[in-house]
N, C-alpha and C. Protein backbone atom coordinates (compact mmCIF):
# COMPACT_ATOMS: atom_id res chain seq x y z
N UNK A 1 0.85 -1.18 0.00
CA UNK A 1 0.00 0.00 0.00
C UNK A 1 0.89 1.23 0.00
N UNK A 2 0.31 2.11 -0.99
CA UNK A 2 0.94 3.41 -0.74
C UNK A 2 0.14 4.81 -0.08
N UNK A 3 0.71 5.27 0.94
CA UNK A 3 0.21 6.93 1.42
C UNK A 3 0.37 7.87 1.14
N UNK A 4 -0.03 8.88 0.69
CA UNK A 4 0.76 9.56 -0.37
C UNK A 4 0.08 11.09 0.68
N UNK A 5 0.18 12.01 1.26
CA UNK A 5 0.12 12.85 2.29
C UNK A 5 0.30 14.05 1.19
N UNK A 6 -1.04 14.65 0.56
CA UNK A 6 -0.93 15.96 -0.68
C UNK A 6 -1.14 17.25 0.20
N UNK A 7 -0.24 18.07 0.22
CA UNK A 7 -0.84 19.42 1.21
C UNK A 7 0.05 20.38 0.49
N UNK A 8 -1.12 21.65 0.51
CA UNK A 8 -1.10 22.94 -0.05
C UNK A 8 -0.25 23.61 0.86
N UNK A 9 1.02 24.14 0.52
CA UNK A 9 2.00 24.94 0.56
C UNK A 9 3.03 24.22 1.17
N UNK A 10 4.05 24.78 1.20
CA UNK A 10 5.49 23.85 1.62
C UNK A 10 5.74 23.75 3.40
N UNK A 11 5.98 22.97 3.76
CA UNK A 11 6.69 22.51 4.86
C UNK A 11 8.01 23.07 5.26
N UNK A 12 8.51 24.46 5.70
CA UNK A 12 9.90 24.94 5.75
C UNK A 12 10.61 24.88 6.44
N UNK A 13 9.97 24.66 7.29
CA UNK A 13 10.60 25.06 9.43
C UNK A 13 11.57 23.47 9.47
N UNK A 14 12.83 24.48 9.57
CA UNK A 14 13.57 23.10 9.70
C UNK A 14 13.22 22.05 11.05
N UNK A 15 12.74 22.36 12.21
CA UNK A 15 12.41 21.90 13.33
C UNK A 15 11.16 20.98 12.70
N UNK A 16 10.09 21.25 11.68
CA UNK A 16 8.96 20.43 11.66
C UNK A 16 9.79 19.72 10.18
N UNK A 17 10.19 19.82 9.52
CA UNK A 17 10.97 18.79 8.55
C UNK A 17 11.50 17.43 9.40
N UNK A 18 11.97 17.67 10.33
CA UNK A 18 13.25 17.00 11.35
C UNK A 18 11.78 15.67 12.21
N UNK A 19 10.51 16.66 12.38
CA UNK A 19 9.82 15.92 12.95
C UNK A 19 8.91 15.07 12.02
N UNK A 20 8.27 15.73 10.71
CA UNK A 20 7.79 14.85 10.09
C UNK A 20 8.92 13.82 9.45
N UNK A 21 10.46 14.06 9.03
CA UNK A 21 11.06 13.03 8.97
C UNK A 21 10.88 11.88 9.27
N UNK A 22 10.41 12.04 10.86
CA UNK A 22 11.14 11.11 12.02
C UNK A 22 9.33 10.12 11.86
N UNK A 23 8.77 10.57 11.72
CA UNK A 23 7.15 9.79 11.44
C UNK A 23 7.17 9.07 9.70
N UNK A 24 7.35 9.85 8.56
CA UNK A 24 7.49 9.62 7.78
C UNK A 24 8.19 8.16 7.21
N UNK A 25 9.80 8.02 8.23
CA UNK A 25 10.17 7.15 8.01
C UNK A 25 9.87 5.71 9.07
N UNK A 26 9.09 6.06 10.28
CA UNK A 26 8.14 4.77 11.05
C UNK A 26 7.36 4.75 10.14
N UNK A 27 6.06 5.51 9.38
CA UNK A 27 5.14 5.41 8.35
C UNK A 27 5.93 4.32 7.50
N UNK A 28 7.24 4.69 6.74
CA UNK A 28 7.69 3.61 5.46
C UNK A 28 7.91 2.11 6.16
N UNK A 29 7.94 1.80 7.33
CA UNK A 29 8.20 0.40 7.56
C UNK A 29 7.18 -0.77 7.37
N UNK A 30 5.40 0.49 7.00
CA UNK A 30 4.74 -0.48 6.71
C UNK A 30 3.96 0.13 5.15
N UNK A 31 4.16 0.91 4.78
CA UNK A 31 3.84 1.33 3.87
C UNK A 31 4.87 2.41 2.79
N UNK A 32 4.86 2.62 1.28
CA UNK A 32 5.42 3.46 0.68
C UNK A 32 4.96 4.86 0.97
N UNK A 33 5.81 5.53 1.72
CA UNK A 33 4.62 7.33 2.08
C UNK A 33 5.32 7.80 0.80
N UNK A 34 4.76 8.98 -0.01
CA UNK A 34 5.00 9.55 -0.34
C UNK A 34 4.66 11.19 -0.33
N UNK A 35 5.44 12.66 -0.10
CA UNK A 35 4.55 13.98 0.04
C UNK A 35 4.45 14.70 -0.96
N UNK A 36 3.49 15.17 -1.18
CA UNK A 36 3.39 15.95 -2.08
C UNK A 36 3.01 17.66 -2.08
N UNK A 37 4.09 18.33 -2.23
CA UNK A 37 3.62 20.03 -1.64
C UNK A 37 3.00 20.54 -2.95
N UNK A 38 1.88 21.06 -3.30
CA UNK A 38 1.62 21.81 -4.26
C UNK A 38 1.33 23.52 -3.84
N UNK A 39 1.48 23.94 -5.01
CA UNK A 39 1.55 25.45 -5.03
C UNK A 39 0.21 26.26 -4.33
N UNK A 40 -0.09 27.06 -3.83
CA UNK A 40 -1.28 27.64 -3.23
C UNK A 40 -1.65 28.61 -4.52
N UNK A 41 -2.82 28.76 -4.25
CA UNK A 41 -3.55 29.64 -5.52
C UNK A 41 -5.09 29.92 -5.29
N UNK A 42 -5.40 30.41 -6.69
CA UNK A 42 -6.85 30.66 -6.42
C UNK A 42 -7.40 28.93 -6.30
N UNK A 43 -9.37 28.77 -6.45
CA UNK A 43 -9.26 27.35 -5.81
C UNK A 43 -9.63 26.61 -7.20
N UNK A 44 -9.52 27.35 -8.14
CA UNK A 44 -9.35 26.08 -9.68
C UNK A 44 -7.97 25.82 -10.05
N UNK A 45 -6.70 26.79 -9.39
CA UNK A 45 -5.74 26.05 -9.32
C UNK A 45 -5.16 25.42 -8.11
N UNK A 46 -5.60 25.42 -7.64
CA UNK A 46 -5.80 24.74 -6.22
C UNK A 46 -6.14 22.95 -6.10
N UNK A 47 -7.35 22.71 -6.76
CA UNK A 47 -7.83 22.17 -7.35
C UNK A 47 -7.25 21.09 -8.91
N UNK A 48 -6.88 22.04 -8.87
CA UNK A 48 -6.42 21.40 -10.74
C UNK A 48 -5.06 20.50 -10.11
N UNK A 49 -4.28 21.08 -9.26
CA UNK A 49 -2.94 20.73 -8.58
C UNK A 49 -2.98 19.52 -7.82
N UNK A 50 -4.21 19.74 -6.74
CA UNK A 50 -4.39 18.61 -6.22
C UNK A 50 -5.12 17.27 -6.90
N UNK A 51 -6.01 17.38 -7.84
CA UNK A 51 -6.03 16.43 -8.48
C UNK A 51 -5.48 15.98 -8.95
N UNK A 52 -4.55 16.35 -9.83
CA UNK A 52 -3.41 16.11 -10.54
C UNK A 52 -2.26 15.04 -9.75
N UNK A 53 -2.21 15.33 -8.46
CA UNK A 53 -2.14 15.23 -7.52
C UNK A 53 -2.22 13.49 -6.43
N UNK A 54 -3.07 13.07 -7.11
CA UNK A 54 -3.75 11.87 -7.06
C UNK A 54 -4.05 10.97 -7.58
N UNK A 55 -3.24 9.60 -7.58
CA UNK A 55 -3.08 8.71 -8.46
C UNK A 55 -4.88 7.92 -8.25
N UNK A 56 -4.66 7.49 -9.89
CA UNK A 56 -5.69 7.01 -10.01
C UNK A 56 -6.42 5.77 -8.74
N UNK A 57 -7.65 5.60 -9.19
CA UNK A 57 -7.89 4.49 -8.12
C UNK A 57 -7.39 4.41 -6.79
N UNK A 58 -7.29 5.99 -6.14
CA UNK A 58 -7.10 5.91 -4.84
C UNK A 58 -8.02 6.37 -4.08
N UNK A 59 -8.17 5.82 -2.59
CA UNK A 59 -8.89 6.24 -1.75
C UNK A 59 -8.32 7.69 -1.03
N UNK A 60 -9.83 8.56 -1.41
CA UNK A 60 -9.37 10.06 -0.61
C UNK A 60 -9.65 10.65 0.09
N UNK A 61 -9.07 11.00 1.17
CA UNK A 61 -9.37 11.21 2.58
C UNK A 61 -8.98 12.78 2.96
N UNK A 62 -10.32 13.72 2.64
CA UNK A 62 -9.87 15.09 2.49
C UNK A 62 -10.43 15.71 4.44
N UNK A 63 -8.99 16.51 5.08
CA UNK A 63 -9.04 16.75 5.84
C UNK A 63 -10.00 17.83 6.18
N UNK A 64 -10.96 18.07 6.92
CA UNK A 64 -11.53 18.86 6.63
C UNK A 64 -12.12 19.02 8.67
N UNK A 65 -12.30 20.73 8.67
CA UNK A 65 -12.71 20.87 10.16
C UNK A 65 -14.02 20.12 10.34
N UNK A 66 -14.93 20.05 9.23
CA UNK A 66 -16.43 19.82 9.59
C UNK A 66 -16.64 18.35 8.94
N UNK A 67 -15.68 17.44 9.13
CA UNK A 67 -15.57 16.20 8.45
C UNK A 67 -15.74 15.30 9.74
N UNK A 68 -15.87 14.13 9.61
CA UNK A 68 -16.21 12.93 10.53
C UNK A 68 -15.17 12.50 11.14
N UNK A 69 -15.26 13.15 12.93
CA UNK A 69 -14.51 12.46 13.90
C UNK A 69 -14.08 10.80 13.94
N UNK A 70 -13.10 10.89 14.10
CA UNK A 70 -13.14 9.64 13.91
C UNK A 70 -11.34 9.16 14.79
N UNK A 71 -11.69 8.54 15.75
CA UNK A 71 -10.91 7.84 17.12
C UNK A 71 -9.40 7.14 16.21
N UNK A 72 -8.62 7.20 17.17
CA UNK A 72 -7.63 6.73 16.28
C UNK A 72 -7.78 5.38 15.24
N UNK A 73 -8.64 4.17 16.77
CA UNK A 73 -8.58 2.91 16.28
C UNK A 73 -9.64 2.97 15.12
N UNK A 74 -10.98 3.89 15.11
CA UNK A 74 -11.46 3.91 14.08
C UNK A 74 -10.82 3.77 12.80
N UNK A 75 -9.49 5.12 12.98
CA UNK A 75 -8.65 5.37 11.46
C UNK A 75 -7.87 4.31 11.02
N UNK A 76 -7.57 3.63 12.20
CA UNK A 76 -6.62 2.17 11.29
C UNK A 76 -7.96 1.18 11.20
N UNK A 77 -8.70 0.90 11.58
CA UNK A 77 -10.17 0.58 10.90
C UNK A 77 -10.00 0.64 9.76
N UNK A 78 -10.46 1.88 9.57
CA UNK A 78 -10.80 2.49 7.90
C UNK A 78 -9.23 2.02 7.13
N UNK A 79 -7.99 2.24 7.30
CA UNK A 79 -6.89 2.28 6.68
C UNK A 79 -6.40 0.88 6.57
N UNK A 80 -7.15 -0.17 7.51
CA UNK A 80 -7.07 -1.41 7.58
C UNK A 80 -7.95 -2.29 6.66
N UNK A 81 -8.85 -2.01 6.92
CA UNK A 81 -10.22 -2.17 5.45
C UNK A 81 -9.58 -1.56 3.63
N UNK A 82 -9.20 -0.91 3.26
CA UNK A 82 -8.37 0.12 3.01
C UNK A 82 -7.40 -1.17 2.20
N UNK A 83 -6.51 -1.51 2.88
CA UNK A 83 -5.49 -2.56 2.50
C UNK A 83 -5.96 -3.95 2.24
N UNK A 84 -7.28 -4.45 3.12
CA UNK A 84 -7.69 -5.55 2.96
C UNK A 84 -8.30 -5.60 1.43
N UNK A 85 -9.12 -4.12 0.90
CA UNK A 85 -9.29 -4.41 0.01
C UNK A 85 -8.29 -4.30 -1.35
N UNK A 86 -6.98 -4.02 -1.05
CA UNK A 86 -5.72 -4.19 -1.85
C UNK A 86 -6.11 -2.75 -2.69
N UNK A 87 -6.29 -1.62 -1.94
CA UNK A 87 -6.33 -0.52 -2.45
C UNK A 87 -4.51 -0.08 -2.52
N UNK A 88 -4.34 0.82 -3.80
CA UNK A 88 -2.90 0.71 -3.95
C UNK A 88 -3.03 2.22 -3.25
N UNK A 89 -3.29 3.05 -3.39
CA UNK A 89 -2.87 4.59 -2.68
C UNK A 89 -3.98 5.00 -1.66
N UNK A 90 -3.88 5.42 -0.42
CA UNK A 90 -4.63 6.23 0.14
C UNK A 90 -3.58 7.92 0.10
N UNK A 91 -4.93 8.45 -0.86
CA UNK A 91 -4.76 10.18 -0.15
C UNK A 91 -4.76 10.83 0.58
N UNK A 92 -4.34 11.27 1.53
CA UNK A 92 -4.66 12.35 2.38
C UNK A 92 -4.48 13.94 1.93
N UNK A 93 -5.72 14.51 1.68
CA UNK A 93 -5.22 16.10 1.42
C UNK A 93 -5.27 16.74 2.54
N UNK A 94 -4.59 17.91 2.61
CA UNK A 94 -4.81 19.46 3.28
C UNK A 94 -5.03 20.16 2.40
N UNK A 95 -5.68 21.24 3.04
CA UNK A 95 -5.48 22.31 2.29
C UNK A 95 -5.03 23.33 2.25
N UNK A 96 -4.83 24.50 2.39
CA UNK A 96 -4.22 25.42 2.75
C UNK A 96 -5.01 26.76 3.71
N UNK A 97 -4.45 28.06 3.49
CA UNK A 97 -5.22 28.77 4.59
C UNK A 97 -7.07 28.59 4.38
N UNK A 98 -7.55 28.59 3.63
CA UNK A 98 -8.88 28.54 3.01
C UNK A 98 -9.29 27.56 2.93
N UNK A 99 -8.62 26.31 3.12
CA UNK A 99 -9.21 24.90 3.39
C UNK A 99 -9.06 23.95 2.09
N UNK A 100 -10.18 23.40 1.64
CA UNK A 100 -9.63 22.37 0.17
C UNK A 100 -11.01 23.19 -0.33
N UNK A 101 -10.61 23.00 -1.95
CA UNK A 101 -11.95 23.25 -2.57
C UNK A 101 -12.98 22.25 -2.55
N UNK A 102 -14.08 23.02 -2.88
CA UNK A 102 -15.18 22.22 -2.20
C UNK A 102 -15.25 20.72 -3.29
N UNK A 103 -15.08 21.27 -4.72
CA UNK A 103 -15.26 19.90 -5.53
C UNK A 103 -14.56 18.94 -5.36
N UNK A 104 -13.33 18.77 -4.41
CA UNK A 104 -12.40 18.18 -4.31
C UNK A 104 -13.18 16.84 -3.27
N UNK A 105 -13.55 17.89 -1.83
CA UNK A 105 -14.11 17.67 -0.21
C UNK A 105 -15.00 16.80 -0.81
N UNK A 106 -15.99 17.19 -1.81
CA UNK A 106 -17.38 16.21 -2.12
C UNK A 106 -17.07 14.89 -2.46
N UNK A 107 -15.89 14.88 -3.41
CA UNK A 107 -15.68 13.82 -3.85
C UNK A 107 -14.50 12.53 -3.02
N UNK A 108 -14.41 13.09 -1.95
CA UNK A 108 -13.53 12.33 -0.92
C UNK A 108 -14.09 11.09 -0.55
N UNK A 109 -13.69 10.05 -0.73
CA UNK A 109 -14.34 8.79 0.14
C UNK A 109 -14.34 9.12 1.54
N UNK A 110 -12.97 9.54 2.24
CA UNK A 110 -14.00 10.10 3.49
C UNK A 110 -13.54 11.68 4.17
N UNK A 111 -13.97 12.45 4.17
CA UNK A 111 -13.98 13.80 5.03
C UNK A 111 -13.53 13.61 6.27
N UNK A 112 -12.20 13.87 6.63
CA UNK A 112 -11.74 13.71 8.23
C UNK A 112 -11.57 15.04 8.66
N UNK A 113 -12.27 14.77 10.13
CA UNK A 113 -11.96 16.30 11.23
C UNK A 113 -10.94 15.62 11.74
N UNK A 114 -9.80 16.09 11.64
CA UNK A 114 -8.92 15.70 13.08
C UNK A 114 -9.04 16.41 14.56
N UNK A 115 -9.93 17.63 14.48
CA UNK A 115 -10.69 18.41 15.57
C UNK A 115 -11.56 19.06 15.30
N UNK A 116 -12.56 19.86 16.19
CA UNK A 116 -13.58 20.66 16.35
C UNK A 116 -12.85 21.82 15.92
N UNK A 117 -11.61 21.79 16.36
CA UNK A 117 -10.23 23.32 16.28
C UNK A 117 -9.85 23.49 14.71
N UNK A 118 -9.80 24.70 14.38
CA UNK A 118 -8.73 24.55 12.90
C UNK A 118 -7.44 24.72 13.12
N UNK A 119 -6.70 24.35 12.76
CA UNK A 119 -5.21 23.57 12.74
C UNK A 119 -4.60 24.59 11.81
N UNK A 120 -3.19 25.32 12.02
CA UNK A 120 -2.59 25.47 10.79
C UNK A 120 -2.20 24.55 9.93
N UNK A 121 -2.12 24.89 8.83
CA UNK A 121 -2.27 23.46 7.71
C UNK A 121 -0.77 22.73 7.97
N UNK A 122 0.26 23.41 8.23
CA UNK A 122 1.67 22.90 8.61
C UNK A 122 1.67 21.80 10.27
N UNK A 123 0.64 21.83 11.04
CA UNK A 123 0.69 21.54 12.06
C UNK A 123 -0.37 20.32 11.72
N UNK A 124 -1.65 20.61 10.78
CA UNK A 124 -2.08 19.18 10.83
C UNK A 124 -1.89 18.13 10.08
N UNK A 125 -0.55 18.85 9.26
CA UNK A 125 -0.04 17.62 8.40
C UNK A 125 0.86 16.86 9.43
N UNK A 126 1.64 17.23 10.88
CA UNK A 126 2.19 16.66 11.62
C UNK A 126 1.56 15.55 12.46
N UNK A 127 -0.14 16.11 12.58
CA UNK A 127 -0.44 15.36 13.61
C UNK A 127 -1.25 14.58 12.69
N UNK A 128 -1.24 14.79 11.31
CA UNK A 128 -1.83 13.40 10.60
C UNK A 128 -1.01 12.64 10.24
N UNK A 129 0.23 12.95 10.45
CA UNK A 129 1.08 11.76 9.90
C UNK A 129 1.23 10.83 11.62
N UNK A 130 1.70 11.30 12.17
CA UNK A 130 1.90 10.61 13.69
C UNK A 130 0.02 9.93 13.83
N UNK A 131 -0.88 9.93 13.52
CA UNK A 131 -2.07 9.35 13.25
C UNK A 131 -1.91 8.23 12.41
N UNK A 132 -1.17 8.43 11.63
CA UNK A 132 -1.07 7.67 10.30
C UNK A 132 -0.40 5.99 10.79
N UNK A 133 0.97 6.92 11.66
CA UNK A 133 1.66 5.69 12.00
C UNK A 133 1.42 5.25 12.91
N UNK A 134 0.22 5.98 14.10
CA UNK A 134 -0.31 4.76 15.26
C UNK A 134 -1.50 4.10 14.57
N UNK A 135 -1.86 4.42 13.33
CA UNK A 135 -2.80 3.88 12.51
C UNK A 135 -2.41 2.67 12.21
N UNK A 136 -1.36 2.43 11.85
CA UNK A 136 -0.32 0.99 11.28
C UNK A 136 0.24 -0.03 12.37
N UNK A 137 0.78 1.18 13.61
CA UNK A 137 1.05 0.32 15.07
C UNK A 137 -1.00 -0.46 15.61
N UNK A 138 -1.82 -0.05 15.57
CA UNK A 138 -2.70 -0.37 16.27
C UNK A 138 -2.89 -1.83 14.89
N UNK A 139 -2.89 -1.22 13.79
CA UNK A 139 -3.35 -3.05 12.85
C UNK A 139 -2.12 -3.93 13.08
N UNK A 140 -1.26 -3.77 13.49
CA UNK A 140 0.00 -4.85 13.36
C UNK A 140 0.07 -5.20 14.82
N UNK A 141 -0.75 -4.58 15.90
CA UNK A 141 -0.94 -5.07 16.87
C UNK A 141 0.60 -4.28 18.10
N UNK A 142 1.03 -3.47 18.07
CA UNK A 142 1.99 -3.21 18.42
C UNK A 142 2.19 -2.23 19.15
N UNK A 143 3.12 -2.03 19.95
CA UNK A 143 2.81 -1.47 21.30
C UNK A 143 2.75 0.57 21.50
N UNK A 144 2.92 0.99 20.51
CA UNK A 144 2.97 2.46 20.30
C UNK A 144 1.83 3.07 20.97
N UNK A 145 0.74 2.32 20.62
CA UNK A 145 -0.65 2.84 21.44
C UNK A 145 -0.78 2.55 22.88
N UNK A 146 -0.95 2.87 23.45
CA UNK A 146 -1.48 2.24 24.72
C UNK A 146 -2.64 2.63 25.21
C-alpha cells in the first residue's frame, strides 16, 4: 500500500521537517509514504494541482474541520479495510489557509476532522502523519498505542 500525504504549501521550518522526517520514516516500515507540496492559488488552481495530484484508483481522505470524527482505532479501521481491500494509494489532502476546494471535499471517500479546532495546515499535516503511524502500530498489533 501506498500513502501519499498531498498538502497545499510547503513545509519549511527546519524543526517540523526533522519531525515529520522522524514519522514519515516509522510510516515507510509499513507502507510506501509519499509527500506531495503543491503550489497555493486561487481554488481552480488549487484544485487542478491537487487532483493532478492523485493517483488514479485511490482512496481520498480530504481533511476537513467539519468532516467525521473519527478515534484513532477507528482510522486504522478504515486504513485497515483500506489494505484488505488491496487498495494501492490512500490520499490524504490538506489544504491550505482557506481549506480544500469544495469539488475536491465532495468527492472524498472520506472527510476527516482531526478536531472541532482549525489547525494550521503545517501543524495538521504533523499530527496526521503521527495518526497515520499509530494507525499501522494499532493493525499490526503493536505497542505504540497504549
Amino acid at each position: 500500500m501506498r500513502v501519499r500525504i498531498i498538502a497545499v504549501g510547503k513545509a519549511k521550518d527546519r524543526d517540523l521537517r526533522s519531525l515529520l522526517g522522524d514519522y514519515y520514516a516509522r510510516i515507510g516500515r509499513y507502507a510506501k509514504l509519499e509527500e506531495v507540496e503543491v503550489k497555493d492559488g486561487n481554488e481552480t488552481e488549487v484544485s487542478d494541482r491537487l487532483t493532478r495530484s492523485i493517483p488514479d484508483r485511490s482512496r481520498v481522505v480530504a481533511l476537513e474541520v467539519d468532516g467525521r470524527a473519527l478515534s484513532s482505532h477507528e482510522l486504522a479501521k478504515w486504513i485497515g479495510r483500506a489494505e484488505n481491500e488491496s487498495v494501492q494509494t490512500v490520499a490524504f489532502l490538506i489544504g491550505g489557509a482557506y481549506g480544500l476546494p469544495q469539488e475536491l471535499s465532495r468527492k472524498a471517500d472520506l472527510r476527516l476532522s482531526m478536531s472541532a479546532m482549525t489547525f494550521p495546515h503545517r501543524l495538521a499535516r504533523l499530527v496526521l502523519a503521527e495518526q497515520i503511524y499509530r494507525a499501522f502500530s494499532i493493525l499490526r498489533g503493536e505497542p505504540y498505542d497504549h
